[in-house]
PDB file of N, CA and C in Angstrom:
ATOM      1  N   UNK A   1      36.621  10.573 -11.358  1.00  0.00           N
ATOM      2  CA  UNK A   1      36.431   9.940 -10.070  1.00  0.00           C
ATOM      3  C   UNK A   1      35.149  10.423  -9.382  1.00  0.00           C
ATOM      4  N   UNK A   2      35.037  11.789  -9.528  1.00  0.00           N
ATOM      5  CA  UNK A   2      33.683  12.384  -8.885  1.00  0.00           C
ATOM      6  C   UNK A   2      32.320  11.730  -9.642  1.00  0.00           C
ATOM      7  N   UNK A   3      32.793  11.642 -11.037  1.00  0.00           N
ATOM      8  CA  UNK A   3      31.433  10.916 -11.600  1.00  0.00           C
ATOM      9  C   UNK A   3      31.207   9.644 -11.156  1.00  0.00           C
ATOM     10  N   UNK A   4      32.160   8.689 -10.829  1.00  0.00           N
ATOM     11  CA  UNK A   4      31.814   7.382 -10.568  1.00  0.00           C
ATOM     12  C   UNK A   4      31.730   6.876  -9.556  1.00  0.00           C
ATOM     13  N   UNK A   5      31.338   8.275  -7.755  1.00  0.00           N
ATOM     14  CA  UNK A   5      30.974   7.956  -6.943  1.00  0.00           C
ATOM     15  C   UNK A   5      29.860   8.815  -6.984  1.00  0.00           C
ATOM     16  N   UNK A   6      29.248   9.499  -8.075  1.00  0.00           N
ATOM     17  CA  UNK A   6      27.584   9.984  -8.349  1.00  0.00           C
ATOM     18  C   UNK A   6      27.054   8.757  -8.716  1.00  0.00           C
ATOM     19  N   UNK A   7      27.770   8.800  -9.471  1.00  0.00           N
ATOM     20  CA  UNK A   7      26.841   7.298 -10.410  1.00  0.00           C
ATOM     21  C   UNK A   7      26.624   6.182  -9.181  1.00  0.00           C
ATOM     22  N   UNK A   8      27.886   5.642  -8.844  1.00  0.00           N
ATOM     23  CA  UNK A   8      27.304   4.453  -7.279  1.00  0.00           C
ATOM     24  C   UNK A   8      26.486   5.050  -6.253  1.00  0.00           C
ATOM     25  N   UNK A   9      26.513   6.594  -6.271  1.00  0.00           N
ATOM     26  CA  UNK A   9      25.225   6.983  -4.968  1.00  0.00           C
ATOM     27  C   UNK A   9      24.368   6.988  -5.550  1.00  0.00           C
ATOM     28  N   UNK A  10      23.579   6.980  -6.650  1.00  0.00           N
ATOM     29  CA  UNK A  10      22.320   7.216  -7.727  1.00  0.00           C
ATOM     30  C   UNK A  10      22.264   5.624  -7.579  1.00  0.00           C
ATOM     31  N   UNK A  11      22.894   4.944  -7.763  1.00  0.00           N
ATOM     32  CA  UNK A  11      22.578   3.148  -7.916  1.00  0.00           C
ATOM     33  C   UNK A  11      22.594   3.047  -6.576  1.00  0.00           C
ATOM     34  N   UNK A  12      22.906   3.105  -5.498  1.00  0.00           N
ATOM     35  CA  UNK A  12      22.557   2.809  -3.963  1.00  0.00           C
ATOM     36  C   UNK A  12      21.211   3.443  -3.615  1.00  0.00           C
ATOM     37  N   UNK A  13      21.040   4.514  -4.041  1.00  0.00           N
ATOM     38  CA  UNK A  13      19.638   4.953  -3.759  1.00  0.00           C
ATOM     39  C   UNK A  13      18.548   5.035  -4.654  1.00  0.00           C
ATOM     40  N   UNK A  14      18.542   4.076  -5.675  1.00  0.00           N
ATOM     41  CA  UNK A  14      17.649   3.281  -6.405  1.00  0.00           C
ATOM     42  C   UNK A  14      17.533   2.087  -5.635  1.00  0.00           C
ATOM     43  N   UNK A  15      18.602   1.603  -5.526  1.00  0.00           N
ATOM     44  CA  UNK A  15      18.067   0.174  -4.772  1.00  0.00           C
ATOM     45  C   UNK A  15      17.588   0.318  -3.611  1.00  0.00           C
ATOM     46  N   UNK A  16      17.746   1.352  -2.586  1.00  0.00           N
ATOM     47  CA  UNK A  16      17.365   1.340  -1.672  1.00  0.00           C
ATOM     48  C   UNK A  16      15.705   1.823  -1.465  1.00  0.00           C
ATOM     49  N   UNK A  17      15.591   2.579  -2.527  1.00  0.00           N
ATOM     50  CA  UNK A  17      14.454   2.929  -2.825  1.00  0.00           C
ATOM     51  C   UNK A  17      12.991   2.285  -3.590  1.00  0.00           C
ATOM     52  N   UNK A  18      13.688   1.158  -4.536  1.00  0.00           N
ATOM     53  CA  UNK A  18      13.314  -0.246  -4.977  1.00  0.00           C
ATOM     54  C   UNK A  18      12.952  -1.173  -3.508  1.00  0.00           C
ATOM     55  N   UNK A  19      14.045  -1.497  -3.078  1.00  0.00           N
ATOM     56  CA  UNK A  19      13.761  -2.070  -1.664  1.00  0.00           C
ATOM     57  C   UNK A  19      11.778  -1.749  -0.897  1.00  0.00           C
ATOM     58  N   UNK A  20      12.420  -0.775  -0.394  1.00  0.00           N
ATOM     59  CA  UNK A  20      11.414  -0.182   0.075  1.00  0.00           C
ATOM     60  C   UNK A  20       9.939  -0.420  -0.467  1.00  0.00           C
ATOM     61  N   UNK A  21       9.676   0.489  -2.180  1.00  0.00           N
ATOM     62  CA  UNK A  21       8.554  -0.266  -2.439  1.00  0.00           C
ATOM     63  C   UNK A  21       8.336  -1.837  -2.436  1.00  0.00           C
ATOM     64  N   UNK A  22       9.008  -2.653  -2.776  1.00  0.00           N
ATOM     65  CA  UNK A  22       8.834  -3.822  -2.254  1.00  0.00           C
ATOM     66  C   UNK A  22       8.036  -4.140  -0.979  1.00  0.00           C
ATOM     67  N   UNK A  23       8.649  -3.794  -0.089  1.00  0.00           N
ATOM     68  CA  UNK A  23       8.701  -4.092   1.149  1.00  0.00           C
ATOM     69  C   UNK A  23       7.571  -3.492   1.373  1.00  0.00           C
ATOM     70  N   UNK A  24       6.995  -2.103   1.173  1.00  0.00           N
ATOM     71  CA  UNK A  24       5.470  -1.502   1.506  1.00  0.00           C
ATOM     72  C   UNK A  24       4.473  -2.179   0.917  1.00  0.00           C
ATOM     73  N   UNK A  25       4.568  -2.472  -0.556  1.00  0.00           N
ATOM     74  CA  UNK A  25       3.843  -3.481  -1.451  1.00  0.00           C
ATOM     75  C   UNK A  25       3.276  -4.834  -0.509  1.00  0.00           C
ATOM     76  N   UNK A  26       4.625  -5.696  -0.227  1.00  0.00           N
ATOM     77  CA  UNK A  26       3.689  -6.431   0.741  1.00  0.00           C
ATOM     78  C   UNK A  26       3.186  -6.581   1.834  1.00  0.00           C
ATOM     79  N   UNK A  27       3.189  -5.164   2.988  1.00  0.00           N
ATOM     80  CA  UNK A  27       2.739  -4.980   3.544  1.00  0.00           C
ATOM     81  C   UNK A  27       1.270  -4.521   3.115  1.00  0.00           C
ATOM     82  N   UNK A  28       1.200  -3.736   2.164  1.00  0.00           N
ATOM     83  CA  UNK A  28      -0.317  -3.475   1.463  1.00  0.00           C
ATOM     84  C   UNK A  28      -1.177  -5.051   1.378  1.00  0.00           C
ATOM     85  N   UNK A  29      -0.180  -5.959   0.344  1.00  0.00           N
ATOM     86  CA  UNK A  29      -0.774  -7.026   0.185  1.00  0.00           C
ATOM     87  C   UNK A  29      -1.291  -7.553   1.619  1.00  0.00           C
ATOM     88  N   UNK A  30      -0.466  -8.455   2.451  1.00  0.00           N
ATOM     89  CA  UNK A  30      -0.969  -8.255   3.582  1.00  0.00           C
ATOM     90  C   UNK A  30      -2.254  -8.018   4.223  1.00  0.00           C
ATOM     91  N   UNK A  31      -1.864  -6.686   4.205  1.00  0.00           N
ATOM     92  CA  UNK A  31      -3.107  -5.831   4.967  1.00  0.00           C
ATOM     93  C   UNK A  31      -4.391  -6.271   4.123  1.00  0.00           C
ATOM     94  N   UNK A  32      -4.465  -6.315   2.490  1.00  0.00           N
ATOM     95  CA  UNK A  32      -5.705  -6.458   1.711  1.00  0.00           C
ATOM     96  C   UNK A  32      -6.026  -7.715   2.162  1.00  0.00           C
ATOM     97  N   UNK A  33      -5.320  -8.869   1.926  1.00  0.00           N
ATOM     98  CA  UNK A  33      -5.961 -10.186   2.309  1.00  0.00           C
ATOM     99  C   UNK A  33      -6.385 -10.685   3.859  1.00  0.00           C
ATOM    100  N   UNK A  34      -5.614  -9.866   4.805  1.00  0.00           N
ATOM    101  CA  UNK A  34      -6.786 -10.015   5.958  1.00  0.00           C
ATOM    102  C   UNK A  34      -7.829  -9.632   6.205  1.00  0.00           C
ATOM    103  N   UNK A  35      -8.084  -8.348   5.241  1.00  0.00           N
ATOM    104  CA  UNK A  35      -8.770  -7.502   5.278  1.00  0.00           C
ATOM    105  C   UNK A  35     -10.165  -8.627   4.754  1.00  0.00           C
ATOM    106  N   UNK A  36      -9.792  -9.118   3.533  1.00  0.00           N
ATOM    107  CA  UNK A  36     -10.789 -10.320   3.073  1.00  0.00           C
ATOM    108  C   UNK A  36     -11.154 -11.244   3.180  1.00  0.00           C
ATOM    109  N   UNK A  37     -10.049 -11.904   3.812  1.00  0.00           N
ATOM    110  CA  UNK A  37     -10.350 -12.944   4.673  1.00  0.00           C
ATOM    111  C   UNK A  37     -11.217 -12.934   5.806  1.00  0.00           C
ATOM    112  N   UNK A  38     -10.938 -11.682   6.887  1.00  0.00           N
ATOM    113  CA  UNK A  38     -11.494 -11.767   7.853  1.00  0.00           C
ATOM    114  C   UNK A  38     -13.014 -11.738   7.306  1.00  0.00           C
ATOM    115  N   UNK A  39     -13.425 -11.242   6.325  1.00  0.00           N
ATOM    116  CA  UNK A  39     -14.499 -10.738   5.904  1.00  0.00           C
ATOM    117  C   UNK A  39     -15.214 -11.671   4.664  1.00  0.00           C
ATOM    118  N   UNK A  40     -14.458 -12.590   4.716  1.00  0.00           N
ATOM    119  CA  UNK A  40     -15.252 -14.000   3.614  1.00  0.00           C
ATOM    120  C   UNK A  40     -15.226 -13.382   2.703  1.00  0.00           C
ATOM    121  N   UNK A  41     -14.260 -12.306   1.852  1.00  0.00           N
ATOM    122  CA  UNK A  41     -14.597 -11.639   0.637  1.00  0.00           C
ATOM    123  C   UNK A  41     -12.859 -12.818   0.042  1.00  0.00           C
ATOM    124  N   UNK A  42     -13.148 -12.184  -1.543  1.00  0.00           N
ATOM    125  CA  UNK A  42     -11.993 -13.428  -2.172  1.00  0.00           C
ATOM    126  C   UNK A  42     -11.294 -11.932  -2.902  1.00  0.00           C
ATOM    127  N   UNK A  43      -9.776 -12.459  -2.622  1.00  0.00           N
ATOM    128  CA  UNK A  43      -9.116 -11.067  -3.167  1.00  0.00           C
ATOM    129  C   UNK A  43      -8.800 -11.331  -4.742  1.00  0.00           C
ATOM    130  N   UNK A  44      -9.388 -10.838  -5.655  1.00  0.00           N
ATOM    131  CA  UNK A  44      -9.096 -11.132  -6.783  1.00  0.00           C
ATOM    132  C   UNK A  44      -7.150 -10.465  -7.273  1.00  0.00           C
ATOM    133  N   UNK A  45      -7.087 -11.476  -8.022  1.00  0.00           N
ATOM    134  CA  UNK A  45      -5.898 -11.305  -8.984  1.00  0.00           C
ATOM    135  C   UNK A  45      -4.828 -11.260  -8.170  1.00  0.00           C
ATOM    136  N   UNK A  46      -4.843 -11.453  -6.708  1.00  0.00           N
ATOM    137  CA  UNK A  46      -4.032 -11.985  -5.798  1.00  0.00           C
ATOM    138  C   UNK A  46      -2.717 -10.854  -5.615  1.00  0.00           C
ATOM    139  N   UNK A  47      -3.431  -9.568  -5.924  1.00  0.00           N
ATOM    140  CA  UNK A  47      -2.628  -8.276  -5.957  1.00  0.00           C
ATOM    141  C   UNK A  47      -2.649  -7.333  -5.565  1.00  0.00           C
ATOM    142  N   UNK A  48      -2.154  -5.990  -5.252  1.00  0.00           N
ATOM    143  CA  UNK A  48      -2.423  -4.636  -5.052  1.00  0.00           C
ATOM    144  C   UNK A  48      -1.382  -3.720  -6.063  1.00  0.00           C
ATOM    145  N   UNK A  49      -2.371  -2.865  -6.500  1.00  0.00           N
ATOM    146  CA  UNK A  49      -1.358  -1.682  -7.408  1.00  0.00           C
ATOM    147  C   UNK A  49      -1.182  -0.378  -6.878  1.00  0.00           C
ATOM    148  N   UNK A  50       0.239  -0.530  -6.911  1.00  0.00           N
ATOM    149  CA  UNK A  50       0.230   1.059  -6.473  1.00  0.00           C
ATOM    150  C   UNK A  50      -0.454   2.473  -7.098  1.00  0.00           C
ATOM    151  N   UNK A  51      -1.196   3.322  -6.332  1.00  0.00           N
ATOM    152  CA  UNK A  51      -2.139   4.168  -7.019  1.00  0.00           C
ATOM    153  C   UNK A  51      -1.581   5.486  -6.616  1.00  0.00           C
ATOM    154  N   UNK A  52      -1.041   5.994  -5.584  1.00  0.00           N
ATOM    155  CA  UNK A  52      -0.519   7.478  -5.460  1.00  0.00           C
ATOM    156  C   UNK A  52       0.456   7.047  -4.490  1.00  0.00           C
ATOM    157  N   UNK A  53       1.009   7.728  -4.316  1.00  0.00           N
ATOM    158  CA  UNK A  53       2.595   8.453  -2.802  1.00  0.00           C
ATOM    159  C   UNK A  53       2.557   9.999  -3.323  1.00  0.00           C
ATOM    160  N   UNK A  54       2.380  10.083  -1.830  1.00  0.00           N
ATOM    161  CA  UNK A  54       2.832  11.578  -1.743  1.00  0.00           C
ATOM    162  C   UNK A  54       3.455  11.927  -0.126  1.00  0.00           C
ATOM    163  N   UNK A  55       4.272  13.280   0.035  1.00  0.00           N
ATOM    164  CA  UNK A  55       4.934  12.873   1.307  1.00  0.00           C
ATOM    165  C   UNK A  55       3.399  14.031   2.195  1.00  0.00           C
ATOM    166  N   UNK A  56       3.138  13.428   3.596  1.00  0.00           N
ATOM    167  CA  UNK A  56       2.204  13.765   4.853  1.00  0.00           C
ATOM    168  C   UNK A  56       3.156  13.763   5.933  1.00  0.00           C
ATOM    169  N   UNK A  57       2.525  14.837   6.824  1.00  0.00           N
ATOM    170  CA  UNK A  57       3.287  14.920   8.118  1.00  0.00           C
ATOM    171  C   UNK A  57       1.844  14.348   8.741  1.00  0.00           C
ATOM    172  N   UNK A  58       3.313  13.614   9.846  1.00  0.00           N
ATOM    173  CA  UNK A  58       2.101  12.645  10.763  1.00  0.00           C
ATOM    174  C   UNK A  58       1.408  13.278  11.835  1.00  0.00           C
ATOM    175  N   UNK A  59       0.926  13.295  13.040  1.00  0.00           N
ATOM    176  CA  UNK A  59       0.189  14.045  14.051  1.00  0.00           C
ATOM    177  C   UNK A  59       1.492  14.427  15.059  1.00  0.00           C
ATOM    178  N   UNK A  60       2.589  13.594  14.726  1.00  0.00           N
ATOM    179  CA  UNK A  60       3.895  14.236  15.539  1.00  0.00           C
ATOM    180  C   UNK A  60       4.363  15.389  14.845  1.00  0.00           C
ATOM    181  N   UNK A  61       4.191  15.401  13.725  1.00  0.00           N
ATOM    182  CA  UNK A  61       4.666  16.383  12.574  1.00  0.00           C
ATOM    183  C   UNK A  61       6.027  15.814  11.950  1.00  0.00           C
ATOM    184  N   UNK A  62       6.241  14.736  11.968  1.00  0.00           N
ATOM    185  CA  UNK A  62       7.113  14.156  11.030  1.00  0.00           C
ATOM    186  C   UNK A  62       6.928  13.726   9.690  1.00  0.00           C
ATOM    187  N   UNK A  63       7.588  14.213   9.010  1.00  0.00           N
ATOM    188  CA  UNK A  63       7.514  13.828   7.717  1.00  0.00           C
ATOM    189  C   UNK A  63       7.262  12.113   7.004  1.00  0.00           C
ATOM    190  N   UNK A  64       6.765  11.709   6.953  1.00  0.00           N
ATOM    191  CA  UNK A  64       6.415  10.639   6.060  1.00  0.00           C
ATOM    192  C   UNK A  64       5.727   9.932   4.825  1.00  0.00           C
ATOM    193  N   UNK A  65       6.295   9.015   4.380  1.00  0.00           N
ATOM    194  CA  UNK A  65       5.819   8.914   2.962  1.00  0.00           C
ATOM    195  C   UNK A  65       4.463   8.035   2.541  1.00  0.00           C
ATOM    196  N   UNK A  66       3.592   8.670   2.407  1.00  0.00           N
ATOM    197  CA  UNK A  66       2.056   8.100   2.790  1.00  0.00           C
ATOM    198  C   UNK A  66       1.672   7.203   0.957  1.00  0.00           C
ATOM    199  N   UNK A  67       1.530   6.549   0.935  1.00  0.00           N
ATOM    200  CA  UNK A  67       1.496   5.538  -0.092  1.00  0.00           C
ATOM    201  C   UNK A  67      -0.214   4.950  -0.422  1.00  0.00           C
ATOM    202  N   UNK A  68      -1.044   4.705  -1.443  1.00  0.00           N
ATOM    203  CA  UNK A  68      -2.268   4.207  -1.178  1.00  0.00           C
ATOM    204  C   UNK A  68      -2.008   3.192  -2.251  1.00  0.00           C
ATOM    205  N   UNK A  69      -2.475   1.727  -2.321  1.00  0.00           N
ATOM    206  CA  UNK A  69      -2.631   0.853  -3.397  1.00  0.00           C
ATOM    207  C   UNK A  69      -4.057   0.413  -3.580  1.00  0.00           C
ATOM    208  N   UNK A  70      -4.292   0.186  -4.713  1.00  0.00           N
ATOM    209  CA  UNK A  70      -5.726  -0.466  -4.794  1.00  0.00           C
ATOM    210  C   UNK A  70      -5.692  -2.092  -4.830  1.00  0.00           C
ATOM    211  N   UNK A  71      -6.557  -2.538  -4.828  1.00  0.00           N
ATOM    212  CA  UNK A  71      -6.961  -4.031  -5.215  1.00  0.00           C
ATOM    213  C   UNK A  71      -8.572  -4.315  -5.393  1.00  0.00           C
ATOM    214  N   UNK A  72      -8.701  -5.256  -6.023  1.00  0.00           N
ATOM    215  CA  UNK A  72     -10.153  -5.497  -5.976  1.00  0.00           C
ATOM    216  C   UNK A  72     -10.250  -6.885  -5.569  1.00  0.00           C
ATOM    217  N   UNK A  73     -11.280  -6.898  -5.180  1.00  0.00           N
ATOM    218  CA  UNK A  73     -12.614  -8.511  -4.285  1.00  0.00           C
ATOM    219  C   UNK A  73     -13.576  -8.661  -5.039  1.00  0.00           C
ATOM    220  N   UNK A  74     -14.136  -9.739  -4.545  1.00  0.00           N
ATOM    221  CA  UNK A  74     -15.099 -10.133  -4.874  1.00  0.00           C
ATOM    222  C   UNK A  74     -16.361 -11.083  -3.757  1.00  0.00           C
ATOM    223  N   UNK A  75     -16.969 -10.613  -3.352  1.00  0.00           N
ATOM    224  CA  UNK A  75     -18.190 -11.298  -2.435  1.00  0.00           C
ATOM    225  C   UNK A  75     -19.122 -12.513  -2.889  1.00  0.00           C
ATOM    226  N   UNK A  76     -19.009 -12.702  -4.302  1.00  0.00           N
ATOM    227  CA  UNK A  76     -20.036 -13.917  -4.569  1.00  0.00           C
ATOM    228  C   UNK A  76     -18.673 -14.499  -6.539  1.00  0.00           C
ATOM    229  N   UNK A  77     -17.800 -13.950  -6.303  1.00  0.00           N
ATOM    230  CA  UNK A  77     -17.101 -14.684  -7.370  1.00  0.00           C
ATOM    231  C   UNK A  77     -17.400 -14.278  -8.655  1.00  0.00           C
ATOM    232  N   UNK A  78     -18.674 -13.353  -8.949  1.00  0.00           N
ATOM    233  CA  UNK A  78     -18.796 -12.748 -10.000  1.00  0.00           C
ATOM    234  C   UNK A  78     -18.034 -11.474 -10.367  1.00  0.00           C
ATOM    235  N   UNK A  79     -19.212 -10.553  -8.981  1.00  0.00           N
ATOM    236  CA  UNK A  79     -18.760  -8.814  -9.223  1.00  0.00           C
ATOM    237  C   UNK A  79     -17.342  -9.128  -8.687  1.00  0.00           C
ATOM    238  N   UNK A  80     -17.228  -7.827  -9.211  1.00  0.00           N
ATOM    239  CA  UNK A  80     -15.322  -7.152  -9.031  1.00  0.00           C
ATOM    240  C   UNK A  80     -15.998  -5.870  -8.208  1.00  0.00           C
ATOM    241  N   UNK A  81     -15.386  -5.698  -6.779  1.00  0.00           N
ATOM    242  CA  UNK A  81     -15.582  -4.556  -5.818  1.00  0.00           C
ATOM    243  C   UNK A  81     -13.965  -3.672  -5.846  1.00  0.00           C
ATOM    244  N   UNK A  82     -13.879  -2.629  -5.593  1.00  0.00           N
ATOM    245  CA  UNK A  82     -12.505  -1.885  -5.319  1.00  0.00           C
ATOM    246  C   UNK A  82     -11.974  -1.971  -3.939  1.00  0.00           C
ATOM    247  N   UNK A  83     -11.504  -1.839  -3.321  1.00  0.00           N
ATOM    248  CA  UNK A  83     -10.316  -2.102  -2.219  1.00  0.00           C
ATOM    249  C   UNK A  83      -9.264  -0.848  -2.328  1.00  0.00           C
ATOM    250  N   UNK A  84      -8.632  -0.492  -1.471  1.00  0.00           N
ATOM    251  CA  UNK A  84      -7.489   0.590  -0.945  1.00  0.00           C
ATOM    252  C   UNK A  84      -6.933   0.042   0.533  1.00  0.00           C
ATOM    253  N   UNK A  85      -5.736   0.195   0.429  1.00  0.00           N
ATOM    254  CA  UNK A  85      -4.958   0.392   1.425  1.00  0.00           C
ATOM    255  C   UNK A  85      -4.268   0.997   1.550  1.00  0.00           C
ATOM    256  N   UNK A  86      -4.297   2.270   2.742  1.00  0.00           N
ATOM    257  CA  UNK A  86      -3.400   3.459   2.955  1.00  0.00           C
ATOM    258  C   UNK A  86      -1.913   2.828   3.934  1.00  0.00           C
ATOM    259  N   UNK A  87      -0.745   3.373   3.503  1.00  0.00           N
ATOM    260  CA  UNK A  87       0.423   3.063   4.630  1.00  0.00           C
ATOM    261  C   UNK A  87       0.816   4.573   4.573  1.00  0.00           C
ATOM    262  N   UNK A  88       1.442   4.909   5.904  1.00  0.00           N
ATOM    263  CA  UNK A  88       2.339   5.518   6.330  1.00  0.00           C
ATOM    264  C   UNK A  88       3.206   5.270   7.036  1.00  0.00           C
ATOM    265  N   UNK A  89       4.778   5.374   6.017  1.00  0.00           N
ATOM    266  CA  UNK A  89       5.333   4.977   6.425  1.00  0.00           C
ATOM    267  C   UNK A  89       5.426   3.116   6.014  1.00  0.00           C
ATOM    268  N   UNK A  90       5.678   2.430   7.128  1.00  0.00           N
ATOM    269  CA  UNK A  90       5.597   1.011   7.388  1.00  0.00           C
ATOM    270  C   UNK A  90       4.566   0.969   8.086  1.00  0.00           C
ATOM    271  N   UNK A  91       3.446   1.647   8.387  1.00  0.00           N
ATOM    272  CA  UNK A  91       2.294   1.282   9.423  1.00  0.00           C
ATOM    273  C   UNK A  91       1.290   1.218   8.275  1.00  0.00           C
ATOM    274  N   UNK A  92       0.276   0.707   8.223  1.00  0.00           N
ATOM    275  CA  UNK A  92      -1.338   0.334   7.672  1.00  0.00           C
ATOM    276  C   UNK A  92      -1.813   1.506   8.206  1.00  0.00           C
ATOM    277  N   UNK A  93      -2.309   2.634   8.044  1.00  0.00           N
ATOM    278  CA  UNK A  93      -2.936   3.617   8.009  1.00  0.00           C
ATOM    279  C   UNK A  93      -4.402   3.060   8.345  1.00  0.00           C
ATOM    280  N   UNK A  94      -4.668   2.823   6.759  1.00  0.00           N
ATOM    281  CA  UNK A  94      -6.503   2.524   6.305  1.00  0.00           C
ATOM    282  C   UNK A  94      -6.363   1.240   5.464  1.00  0.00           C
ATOM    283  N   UNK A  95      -7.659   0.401   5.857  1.00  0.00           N
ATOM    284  CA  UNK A  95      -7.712  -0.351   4.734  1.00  0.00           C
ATOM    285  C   UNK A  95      -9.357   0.153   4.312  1.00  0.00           C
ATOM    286  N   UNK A  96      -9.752  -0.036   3.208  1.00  0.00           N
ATOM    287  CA  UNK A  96     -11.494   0.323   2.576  1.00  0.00           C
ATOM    288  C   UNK A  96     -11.487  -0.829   1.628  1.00  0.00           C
ATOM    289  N   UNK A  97     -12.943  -1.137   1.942  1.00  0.00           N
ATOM    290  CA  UNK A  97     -13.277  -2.586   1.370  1.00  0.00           C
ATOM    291  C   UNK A  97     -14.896  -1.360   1.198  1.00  0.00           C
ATOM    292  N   UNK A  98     -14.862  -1.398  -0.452  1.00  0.00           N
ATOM    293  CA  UNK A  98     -16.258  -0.910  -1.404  1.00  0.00           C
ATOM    294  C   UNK A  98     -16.200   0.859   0.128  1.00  0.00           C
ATOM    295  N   UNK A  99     -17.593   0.676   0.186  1.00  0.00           N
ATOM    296  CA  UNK A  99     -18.026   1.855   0.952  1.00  0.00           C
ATOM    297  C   UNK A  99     -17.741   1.705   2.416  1.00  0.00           C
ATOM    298  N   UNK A 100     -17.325   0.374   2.890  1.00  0.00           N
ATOM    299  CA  UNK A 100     -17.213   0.707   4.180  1.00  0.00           C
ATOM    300  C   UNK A 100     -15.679   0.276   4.809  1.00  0.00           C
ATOM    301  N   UNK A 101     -15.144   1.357   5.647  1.00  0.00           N
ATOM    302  CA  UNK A 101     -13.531   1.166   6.284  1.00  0.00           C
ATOM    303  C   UNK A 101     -13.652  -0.383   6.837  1.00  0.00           C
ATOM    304  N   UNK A 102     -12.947  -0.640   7.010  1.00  0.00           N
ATOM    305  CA  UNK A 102     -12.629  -2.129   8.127  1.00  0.00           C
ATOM    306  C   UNK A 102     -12.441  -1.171   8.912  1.00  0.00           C
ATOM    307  N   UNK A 103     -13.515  -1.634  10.558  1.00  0.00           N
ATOM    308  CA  UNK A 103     -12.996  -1.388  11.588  1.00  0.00           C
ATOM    309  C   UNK A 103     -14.786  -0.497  11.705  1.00  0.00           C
ATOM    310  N   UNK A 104     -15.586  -1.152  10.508  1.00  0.00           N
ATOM    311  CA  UNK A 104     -17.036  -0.886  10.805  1.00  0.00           C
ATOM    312  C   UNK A 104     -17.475   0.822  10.692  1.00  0.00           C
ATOM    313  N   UNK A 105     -16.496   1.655  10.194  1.00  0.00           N
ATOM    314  CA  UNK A 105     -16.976   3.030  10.114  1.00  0.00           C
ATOM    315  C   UNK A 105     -17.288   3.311   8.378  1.00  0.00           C
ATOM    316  N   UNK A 106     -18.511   3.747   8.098  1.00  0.00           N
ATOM    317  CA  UNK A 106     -18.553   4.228   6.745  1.00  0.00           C
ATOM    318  C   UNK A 106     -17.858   5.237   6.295  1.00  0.00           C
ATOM    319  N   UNK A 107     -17.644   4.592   5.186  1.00  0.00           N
ATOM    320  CA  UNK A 107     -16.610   5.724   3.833  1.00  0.00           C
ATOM    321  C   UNK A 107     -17.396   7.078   3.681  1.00  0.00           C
TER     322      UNK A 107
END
């Protein structure tokens, strides 16, 4: 009996944890395509990959799970440029388009 309410808490907190990346994923996505849009750039492959998580305490000092995905653009339909978007948490942290942040500050 003890094993087969480990086993359903291990499957509740996979899914819940599945959930989640989901749910940050398209908030990344999101964030990348306004990011390109606003900026006449074309988001190639119509994606973002997840590239690191690791857990950061925020400036409150709460613990949260800080996530970065990549994607790449393109400005004239040829080159392939790199892209990042930082979340913490459910918030958009950073987005970086090549060398320079959105929001006009250099990388």
């Amino acid at each position: 009996m003890v094993e087969l309410a480990a086993v359903a808490l291990i499957t509740v907190l996979l899914g819940f944890w599945w959930r989640e990346s989901v749910e940050a994923r398209t908030l990344a996505f999101e964030a990348a395509h306004a990011a390109c849009e606003r900026d006449s750039l074309q988001l190639l492959d119509d994606s973002v990959a997840l590239q690191s998580w690791r857990l950061a305490r925020g400036a409150d000092g709460r613990l949260a799970l800080v996530r970065t995905y990549a994607f790449d653009y393109s400005d004239d339909g040829a080159a392939r440029h790199h892209g990042f978007v930082v979340l913490r948490g459910r918030d958009v942290e950073l987005v970086g388009l090549g060398p320079t942040l959105v929001g006009g500050q250099r990388a």
